[in-house]
N, C-alpha and C. Protein backbone atom coordinates (compact mmCIF):
# COMPACT_ATOMS: atom_id res chain seq x y z
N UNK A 1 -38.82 -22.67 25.49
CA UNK A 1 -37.64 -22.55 26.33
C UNK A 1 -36.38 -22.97 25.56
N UNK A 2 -36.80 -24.30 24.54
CA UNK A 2 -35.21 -24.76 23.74
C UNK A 2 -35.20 -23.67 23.11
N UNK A 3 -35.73 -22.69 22.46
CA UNK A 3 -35.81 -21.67 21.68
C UNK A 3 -35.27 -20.56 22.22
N UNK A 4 -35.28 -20.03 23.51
CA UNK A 4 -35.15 -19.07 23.97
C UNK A 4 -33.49 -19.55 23.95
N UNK A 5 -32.55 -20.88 24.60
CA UNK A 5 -31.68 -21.22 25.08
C UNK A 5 -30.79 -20.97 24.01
N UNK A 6 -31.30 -21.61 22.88
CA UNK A 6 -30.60 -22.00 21.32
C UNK A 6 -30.17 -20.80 20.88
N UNK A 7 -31.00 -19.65 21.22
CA UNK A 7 -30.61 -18.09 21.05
C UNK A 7 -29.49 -17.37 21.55
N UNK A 8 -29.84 -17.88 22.73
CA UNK A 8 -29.16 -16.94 23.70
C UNK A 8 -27.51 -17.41 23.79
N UNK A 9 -27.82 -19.28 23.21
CA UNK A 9 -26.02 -19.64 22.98
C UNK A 9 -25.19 -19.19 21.82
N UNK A 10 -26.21 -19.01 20.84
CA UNK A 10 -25.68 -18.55 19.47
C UNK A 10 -25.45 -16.90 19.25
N UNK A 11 -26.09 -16.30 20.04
CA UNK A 11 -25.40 -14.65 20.49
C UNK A 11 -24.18 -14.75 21.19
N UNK A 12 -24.19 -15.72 22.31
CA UNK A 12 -22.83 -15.63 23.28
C UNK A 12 -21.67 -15.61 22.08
N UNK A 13 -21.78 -17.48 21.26
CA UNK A 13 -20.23 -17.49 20.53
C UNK A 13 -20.03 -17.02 19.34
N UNK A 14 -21.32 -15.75 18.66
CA UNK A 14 -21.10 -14.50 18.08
C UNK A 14 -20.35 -13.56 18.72
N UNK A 15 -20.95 -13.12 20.08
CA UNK A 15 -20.04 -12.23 20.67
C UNK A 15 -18.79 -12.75 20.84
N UNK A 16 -18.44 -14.26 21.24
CA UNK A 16 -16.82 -14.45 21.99
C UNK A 16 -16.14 -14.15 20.00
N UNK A 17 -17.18 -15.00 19.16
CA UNK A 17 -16.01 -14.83 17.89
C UNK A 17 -15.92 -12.94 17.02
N UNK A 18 -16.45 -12.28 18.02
CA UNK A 18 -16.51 -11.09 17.61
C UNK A 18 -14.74 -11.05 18.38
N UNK A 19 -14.78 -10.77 19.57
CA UNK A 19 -13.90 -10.71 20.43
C UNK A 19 -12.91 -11.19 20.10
N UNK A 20 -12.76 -12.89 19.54
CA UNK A 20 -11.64 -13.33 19.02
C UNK A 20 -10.70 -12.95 18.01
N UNK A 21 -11.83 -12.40 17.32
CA UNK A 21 -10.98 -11.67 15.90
C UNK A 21 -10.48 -10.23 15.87
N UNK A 22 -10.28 -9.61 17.20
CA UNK A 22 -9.83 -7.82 17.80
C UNK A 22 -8.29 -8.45 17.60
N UNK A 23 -7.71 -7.20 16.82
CA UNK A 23 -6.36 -7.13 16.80
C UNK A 23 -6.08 -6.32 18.00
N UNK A 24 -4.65 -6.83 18.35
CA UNK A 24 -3.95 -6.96 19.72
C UNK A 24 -2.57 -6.00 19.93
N UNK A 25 -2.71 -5.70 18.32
CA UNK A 25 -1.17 -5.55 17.98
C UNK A 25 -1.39 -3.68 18.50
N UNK A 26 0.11 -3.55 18.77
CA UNK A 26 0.18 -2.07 19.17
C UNK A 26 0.69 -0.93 18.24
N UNK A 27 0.09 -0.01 18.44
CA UNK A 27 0.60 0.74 16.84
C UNK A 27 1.97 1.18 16.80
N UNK A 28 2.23 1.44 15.32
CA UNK A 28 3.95 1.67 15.54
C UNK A 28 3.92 2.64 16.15
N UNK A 29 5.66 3.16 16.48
CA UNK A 29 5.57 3.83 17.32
C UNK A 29 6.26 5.26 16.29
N UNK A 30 6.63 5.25 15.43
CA UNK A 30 6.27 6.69 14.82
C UNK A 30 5.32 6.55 13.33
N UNK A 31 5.09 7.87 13.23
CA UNK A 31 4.07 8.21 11.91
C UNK A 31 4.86 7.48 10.89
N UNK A 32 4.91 7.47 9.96
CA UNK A 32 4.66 6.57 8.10
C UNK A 32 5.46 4.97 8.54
N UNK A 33 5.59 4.75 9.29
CA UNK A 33 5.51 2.96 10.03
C UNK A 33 4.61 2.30 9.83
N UNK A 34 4.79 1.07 9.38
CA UNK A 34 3.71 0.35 9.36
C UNK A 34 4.08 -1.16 9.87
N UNK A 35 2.92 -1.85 9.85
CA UNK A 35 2.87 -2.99 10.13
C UNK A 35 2.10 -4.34 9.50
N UNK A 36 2.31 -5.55 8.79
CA UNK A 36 2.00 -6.18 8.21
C UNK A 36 1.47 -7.03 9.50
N UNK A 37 0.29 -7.44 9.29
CA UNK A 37 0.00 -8.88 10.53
C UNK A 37 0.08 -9.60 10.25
N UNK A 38 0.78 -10.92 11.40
CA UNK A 38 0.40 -11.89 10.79
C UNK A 38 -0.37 -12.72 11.54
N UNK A 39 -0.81 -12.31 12.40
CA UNK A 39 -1.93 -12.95 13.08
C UNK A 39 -2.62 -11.79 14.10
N UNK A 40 -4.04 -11.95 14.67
CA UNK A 40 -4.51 -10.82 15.42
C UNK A 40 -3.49 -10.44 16.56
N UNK A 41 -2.27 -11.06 16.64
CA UNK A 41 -1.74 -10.37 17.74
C UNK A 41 -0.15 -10.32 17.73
N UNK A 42 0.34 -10.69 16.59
CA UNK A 42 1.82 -11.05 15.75
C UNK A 42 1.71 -9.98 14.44
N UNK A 43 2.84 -9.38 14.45
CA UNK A 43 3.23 -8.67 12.94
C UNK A 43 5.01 -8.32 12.98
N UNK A 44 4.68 -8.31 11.05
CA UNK A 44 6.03 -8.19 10.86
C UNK A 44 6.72 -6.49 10.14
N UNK A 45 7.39 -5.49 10.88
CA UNK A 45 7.33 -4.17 10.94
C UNK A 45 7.76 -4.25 9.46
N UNK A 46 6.99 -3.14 8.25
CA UNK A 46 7.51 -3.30 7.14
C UNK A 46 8.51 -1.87 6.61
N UNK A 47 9.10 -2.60 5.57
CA UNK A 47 10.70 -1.27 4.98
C UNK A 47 10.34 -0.42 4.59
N UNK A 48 10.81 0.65 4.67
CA UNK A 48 10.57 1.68 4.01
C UNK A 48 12.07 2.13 3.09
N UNK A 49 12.32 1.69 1.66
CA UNK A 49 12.74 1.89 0.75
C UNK A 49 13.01 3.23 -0.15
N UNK A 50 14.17 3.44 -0.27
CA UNK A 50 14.34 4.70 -1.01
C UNK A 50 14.64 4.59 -2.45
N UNK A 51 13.54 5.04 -3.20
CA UNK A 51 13.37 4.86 -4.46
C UNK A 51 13.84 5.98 -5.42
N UNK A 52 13.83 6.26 -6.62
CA UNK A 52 14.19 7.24 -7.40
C UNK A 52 13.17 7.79 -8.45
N UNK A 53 12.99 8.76 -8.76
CA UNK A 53 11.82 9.08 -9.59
C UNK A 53 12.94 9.58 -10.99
N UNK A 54 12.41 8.30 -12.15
CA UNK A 54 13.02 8.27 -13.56
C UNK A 54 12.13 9.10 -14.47
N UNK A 55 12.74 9.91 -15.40
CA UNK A 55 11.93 10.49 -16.54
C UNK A 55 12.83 9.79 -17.61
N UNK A 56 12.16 9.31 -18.62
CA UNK A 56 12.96 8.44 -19.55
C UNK A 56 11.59 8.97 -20.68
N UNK A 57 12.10 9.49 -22.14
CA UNK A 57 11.35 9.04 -23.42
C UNK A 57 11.51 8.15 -24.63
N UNK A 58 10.54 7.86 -25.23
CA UNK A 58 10.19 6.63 -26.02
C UNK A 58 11.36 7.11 -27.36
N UNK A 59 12.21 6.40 -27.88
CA UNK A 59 13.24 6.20 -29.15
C UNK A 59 12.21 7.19 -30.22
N UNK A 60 10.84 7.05 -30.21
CA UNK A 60 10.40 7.77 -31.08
C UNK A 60 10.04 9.31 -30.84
N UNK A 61 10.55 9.66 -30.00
CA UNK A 61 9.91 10.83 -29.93
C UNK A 61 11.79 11.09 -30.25
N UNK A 62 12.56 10.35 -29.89
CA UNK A 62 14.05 11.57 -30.40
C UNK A 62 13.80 11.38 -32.14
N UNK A 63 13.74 10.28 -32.26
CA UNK A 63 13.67 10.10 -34.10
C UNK A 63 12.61 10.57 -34.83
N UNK A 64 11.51 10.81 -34.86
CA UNK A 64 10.46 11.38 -35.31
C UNK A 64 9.75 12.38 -34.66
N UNK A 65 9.41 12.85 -33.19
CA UNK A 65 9.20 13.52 -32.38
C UNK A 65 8.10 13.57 -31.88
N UNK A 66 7.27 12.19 -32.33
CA UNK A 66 6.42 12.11 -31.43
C UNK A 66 6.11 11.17 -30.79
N UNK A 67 5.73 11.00 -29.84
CA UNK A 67 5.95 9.78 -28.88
C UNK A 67 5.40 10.06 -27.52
N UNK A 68 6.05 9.48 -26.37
CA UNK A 68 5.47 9.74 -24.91
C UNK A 68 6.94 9.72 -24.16
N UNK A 69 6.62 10.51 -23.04
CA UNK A 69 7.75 10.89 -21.56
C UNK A 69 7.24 10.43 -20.64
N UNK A 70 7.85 8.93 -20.27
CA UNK A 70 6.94 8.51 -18.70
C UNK A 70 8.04 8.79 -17.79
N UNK A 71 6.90 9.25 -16.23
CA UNK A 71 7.87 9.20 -15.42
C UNK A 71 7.80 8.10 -14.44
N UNK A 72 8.49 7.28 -13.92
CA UNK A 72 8.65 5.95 -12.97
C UNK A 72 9.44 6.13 -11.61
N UNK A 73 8.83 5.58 -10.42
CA UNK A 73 9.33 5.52 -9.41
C UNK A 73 9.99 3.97 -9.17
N UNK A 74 11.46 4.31 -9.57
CA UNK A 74 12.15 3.22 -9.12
C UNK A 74 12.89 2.73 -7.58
N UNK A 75 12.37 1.26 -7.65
CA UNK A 75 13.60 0.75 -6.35
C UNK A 75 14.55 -0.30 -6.95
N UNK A 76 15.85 -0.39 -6.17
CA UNK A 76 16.75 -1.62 -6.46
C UNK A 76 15.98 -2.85 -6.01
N UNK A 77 16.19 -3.35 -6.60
CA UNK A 77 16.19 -5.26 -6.38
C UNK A 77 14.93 -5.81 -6.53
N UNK A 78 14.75 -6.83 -6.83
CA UNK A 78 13.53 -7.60 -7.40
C UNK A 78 12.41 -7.45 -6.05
N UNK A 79 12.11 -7.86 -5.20
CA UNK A 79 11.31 -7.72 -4.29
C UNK A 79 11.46 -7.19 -2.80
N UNK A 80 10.48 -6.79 -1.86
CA UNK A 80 10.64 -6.87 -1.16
C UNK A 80 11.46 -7.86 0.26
N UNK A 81 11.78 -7.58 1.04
CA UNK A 81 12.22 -8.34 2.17
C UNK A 81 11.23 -9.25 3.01
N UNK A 82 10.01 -8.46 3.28
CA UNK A 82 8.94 -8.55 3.83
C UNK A 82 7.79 -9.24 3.02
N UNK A 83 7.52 -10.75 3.14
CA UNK A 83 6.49 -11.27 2.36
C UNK A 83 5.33 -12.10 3.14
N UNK A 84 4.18 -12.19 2.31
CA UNK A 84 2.98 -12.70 2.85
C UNK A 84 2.58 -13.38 1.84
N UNK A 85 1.37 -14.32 1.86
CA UNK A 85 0.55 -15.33 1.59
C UNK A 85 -0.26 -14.75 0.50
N UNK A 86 -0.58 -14.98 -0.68
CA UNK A 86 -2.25 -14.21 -1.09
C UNK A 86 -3.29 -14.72 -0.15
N UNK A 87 -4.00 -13.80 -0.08
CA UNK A 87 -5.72 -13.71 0.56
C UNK A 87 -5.30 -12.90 1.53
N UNK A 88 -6.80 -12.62 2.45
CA UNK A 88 -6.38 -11.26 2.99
C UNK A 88 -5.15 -10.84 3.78
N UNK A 89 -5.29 -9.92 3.37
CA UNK A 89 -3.32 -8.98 3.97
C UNK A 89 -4.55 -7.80 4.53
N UNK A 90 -3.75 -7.85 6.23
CA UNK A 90 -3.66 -6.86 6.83
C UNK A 90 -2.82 -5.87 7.60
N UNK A 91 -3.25 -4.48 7.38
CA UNK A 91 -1.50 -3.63 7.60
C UNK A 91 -1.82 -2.29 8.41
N UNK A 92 -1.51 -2.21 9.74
CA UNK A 92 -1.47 -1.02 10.48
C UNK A 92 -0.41 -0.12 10.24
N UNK A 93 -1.33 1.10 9.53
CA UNK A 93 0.18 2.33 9.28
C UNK A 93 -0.14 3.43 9.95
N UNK A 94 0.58 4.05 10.64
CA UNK A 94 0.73 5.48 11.52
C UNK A 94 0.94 6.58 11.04
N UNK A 95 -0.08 7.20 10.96
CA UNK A 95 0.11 8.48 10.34
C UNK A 95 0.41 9.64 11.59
N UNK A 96 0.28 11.30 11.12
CA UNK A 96 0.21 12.05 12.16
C UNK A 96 -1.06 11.80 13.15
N UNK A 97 -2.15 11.38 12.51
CA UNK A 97 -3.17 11.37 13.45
C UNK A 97 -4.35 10.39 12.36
N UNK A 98 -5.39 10.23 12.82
CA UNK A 98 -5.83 9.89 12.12
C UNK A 98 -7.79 10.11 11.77
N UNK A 99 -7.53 11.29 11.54
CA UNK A 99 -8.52 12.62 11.32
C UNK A 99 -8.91 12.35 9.56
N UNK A 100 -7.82 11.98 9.29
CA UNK A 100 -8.02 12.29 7.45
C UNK A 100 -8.86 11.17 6.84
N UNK A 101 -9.28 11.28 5.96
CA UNK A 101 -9.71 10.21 4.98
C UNK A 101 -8.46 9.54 4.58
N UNK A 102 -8.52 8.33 4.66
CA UNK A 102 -7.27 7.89 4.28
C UNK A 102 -6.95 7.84 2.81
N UNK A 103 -7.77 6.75 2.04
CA UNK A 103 -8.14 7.49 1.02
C UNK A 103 -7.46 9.18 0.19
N UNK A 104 -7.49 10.00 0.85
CA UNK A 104 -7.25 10.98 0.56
C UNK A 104 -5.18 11.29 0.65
N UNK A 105 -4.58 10.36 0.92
CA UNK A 105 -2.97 10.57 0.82
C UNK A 105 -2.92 9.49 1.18
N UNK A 106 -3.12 8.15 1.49
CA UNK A 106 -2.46 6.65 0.91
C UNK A 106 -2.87 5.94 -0.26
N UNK A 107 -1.54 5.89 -0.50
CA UNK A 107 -1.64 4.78 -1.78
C UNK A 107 -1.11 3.64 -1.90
N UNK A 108 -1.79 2.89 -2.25
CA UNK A 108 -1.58 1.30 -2.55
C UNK A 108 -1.11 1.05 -3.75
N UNK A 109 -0.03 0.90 -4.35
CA UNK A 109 -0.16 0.27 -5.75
C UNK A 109 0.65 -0.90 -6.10
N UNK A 110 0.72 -1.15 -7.18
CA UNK A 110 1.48 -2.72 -7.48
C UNK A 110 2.55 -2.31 -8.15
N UNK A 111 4.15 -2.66 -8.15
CA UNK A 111 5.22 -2.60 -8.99
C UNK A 111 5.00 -3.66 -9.97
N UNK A 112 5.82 -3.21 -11.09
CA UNK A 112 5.96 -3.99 -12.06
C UNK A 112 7.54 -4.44 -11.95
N UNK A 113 8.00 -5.55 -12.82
CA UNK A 113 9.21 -5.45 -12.49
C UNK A 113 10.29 -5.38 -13.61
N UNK A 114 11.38 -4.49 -13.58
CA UNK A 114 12.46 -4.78 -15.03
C UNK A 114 13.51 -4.96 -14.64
N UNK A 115 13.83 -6.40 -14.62
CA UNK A 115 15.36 -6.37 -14.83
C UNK A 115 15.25 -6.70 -13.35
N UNK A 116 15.83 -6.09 -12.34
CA UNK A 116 16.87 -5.94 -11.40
C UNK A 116 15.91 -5.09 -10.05
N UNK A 117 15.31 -4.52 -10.93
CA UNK A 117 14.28 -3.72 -10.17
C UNK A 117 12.75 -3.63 -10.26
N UNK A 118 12.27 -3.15 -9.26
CA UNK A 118 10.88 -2.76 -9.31
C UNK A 118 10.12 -1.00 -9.59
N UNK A 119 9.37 -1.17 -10.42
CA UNK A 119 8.72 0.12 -11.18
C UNK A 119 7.69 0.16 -11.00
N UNK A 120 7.27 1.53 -10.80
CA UNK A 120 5.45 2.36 -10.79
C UNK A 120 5.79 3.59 -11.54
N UNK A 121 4.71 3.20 -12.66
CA UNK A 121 4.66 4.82 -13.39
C UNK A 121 3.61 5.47 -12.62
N UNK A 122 4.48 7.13 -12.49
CA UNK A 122 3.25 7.81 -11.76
C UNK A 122 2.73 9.24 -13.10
N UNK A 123 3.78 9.38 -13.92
CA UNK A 123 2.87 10.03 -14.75
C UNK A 123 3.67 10.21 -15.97
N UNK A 124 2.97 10.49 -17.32
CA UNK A 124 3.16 10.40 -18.34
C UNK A 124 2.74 11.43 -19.12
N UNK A 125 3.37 11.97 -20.51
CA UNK A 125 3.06 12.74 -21.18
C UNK A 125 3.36 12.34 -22.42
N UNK A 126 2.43 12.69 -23.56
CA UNK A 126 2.54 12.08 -25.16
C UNK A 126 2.16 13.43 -25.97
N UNK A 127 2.89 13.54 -26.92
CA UNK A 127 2.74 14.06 -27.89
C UNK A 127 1.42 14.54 -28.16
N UNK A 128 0.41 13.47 -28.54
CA UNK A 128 -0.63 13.33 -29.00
C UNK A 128 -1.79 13.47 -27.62
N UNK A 129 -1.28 13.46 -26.20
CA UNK A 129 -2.30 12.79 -25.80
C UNK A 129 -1.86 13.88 -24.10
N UNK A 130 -2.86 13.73 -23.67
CA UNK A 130 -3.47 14.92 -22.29
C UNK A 130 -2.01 14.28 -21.28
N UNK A 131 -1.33 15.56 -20.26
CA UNK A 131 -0.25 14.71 -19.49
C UNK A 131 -1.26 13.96 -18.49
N UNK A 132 -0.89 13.11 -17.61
CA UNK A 132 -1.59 12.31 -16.67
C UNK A 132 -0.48 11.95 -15.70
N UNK A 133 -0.52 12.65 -14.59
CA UNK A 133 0.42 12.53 -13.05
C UNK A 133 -0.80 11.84 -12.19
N UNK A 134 0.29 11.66 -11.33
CA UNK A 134 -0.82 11.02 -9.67
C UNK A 134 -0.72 9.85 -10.60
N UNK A 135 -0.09 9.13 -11.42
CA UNK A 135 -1.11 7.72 -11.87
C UNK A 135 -0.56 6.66 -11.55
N UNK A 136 -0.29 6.54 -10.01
CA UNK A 136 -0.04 5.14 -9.29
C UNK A 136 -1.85 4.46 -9.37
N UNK A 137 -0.93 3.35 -10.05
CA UNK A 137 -2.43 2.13 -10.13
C UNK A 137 -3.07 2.15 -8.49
N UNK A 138 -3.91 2.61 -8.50
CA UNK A 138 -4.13 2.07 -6.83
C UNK A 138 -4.88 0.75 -6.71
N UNK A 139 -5.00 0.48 -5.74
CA UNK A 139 -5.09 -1.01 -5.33
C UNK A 139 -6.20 -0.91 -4.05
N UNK A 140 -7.34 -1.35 -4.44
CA UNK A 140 -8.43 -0.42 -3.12
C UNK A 140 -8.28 -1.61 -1.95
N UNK A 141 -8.63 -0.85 -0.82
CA UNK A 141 -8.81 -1.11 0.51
C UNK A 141 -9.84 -0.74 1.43
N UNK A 142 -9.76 -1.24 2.38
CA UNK A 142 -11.25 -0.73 3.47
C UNK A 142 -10.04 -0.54 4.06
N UNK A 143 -10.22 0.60 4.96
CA UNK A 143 -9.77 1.28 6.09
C UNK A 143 -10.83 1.14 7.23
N UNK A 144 -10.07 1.61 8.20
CA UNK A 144 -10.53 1.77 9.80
C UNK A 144 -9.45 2.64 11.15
N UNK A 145 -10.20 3.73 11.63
CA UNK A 145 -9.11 4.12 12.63
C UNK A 145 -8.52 3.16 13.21
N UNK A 146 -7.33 3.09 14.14
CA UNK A 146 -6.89 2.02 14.99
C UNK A 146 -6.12 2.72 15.71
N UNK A 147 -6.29 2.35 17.40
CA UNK A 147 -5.73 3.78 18.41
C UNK A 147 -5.98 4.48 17.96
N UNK A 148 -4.85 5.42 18.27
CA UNK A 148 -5.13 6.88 18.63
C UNK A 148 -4.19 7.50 17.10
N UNK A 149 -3.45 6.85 16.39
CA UNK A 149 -3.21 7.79 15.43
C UNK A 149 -2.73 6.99 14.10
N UNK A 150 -3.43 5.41 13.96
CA UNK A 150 -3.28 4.46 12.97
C UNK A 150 -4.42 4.61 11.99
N UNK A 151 -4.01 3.70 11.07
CA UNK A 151 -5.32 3.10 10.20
C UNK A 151 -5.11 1.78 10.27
N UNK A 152 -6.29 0.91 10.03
CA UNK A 152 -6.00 -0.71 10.00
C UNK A 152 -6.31 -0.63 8.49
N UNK A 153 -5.51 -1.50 7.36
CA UNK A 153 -5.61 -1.50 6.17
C UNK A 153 -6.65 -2.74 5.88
N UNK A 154 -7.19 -2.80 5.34
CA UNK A 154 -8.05 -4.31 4.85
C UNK A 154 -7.80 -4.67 3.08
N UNK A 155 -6.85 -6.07 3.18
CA UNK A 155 -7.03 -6.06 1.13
C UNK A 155 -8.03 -7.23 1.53
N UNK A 156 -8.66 -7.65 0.55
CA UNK A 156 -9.36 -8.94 0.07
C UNK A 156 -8.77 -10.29 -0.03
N UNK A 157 -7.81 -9.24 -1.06
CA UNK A 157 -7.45 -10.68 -1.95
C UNK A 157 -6.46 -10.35 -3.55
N UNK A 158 -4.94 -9.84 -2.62
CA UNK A 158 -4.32 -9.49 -3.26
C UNK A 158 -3.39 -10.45 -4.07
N UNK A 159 -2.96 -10.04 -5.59
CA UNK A 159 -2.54 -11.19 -6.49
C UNK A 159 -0.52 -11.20 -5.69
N UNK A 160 -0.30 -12.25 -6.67
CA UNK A 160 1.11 -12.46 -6.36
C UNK A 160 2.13 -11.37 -6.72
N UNK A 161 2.80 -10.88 -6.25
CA UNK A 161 3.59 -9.56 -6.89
C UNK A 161 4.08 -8.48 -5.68
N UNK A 162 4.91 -7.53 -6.13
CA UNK A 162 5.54 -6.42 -5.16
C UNK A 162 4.09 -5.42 -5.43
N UNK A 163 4.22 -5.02 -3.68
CA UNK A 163 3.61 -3.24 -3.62
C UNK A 163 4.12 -2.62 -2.89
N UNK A 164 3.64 -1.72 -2.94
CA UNK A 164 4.08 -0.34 -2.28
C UNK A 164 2.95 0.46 -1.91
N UNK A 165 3.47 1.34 -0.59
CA UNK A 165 2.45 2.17 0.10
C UNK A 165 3.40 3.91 0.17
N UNK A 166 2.46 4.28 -0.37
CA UNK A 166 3.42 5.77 -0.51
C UNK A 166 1.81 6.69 0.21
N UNK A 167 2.78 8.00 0.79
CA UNK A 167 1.86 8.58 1.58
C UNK A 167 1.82 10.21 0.87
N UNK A 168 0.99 10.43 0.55
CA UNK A 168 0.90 11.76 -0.08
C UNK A 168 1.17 11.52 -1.70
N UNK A 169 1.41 12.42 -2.44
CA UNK A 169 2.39 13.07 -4.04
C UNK A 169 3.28 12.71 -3.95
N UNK A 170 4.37 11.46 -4.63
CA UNK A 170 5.50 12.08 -5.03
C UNK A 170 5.83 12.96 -5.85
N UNK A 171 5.06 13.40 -6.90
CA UNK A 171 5.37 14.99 -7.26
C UNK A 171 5.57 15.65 -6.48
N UNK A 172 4.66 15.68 -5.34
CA UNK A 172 5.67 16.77 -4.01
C UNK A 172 6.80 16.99 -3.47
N UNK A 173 7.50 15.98 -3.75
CA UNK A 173 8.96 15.75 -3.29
C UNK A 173 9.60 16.71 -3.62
N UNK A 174 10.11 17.53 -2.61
CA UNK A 174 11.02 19.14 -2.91
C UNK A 174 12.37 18.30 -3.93
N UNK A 175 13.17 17.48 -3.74
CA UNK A 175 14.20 17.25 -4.51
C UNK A 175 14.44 16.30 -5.53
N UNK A 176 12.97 15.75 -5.63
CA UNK A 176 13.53 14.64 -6.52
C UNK A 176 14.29 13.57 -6.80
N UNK A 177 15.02 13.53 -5.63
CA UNK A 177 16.18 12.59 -6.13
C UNK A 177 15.72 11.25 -5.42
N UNK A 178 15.14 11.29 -4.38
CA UNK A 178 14.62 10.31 -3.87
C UNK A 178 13.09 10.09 -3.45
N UNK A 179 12.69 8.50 -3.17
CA UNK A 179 11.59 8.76 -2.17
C UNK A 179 10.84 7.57 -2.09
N UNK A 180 11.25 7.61 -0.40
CA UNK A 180 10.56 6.97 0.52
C UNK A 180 9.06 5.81 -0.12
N UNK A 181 9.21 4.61 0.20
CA UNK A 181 8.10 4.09 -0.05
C UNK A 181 7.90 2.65 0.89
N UNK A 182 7.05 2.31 1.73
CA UNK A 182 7.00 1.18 2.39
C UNK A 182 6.26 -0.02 1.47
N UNK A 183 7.01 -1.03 1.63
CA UNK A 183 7.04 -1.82 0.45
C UNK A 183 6.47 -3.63 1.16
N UNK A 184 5.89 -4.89 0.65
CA UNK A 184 5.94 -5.72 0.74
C UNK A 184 5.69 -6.81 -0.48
N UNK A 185 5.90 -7.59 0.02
CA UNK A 185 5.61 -9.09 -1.34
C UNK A 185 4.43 -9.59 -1.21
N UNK A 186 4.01 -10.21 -2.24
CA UNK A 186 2.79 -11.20 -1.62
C UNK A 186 2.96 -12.17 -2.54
N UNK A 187 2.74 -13.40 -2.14
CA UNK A 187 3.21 -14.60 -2.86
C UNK A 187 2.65 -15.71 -3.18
């Protein structure tokens, strides 16, 4: 009978700490919005930043001619507005629906920083060597639907530094001159 009891209490405050840990929070209210949590039922809505896509080549390729052409997605100013803690970071973003692999058009990656600003190379070409686009570092995550047209993001255990969440190619960008990226700190 203590056996049967000892069971049946240790399923209950599995189930209540199942229950305890359901996020509360409501999804944004349009598509590429997101949301940083900061607790299962508190979050802080994150920026979405307009960046510039740089093509710049290496001194050696004008003086000798061979060398590399990277291209970089820049933003102004050293970090984000929006900062969090290291260890797990969690982030509800709204897409059109949420049918897709996410995986399949979000990206996570980490800025580097120069100067004044923050940088992601997304692709490069060398002289010597194959071009390579799409090459935002990604930064993996567990996903999960959430409502009716979110994803819930899951990191682990992200280091100190700026990222960014970009949705699709920026090679796709019809004009180039800009583009969109939702951004936070972690510290």
């Amino acid at each position: 009978m203590k056996k049967v009891l000892s069971a049946l209490l240790v399923a209950l405050f599995s189930v209540m700490g199942v229950y305890a840990q359901q996020v509360t929070v409501p999804e944004p209210e349009f598509a590429d919005q997101a949301y940083l949590l900061t607790s299962n039922s508190t979050y802080v809505k994150l920026p979405r930043e307009s960046g510039a896509i740089k093509t710049k080549a290496g001194a050696s390729l004008y003086l000798v001619g061979i060398g590399k052409v990277k291209t970089r997605l820049t933003l102004e100013g050293k970090e984000s507005p929006v900062k969090t803690t290291a260890g797990e970071t969690r982030i509800i973003l709204r897409a059109k629906d949420n049918l897709t692999d996410p995986e399949s058009f979000i990206s996570v990656f980490k800025f580097e920083i120069n100067g004044k600003n923050r940088r992601a190379q997304i692709a490069e070409d060398g002289t010597f060597s194959a071009a390579k686009t799409n090459s935002l570092s990604q930064i993996s995550y567990q996903a999960e639907k959430y409502g009716e047209s979110s994803y819930l993001l899951h990191f682990d255990s992200l280091q100190p530094g700026e990222y960014g969440i970009s949705l699709g190619d920026p090679n796709a960008d019809s004009n180039k001159n800009g583009y969109k990226v939702t951004t936070f700190s972690v510290q």
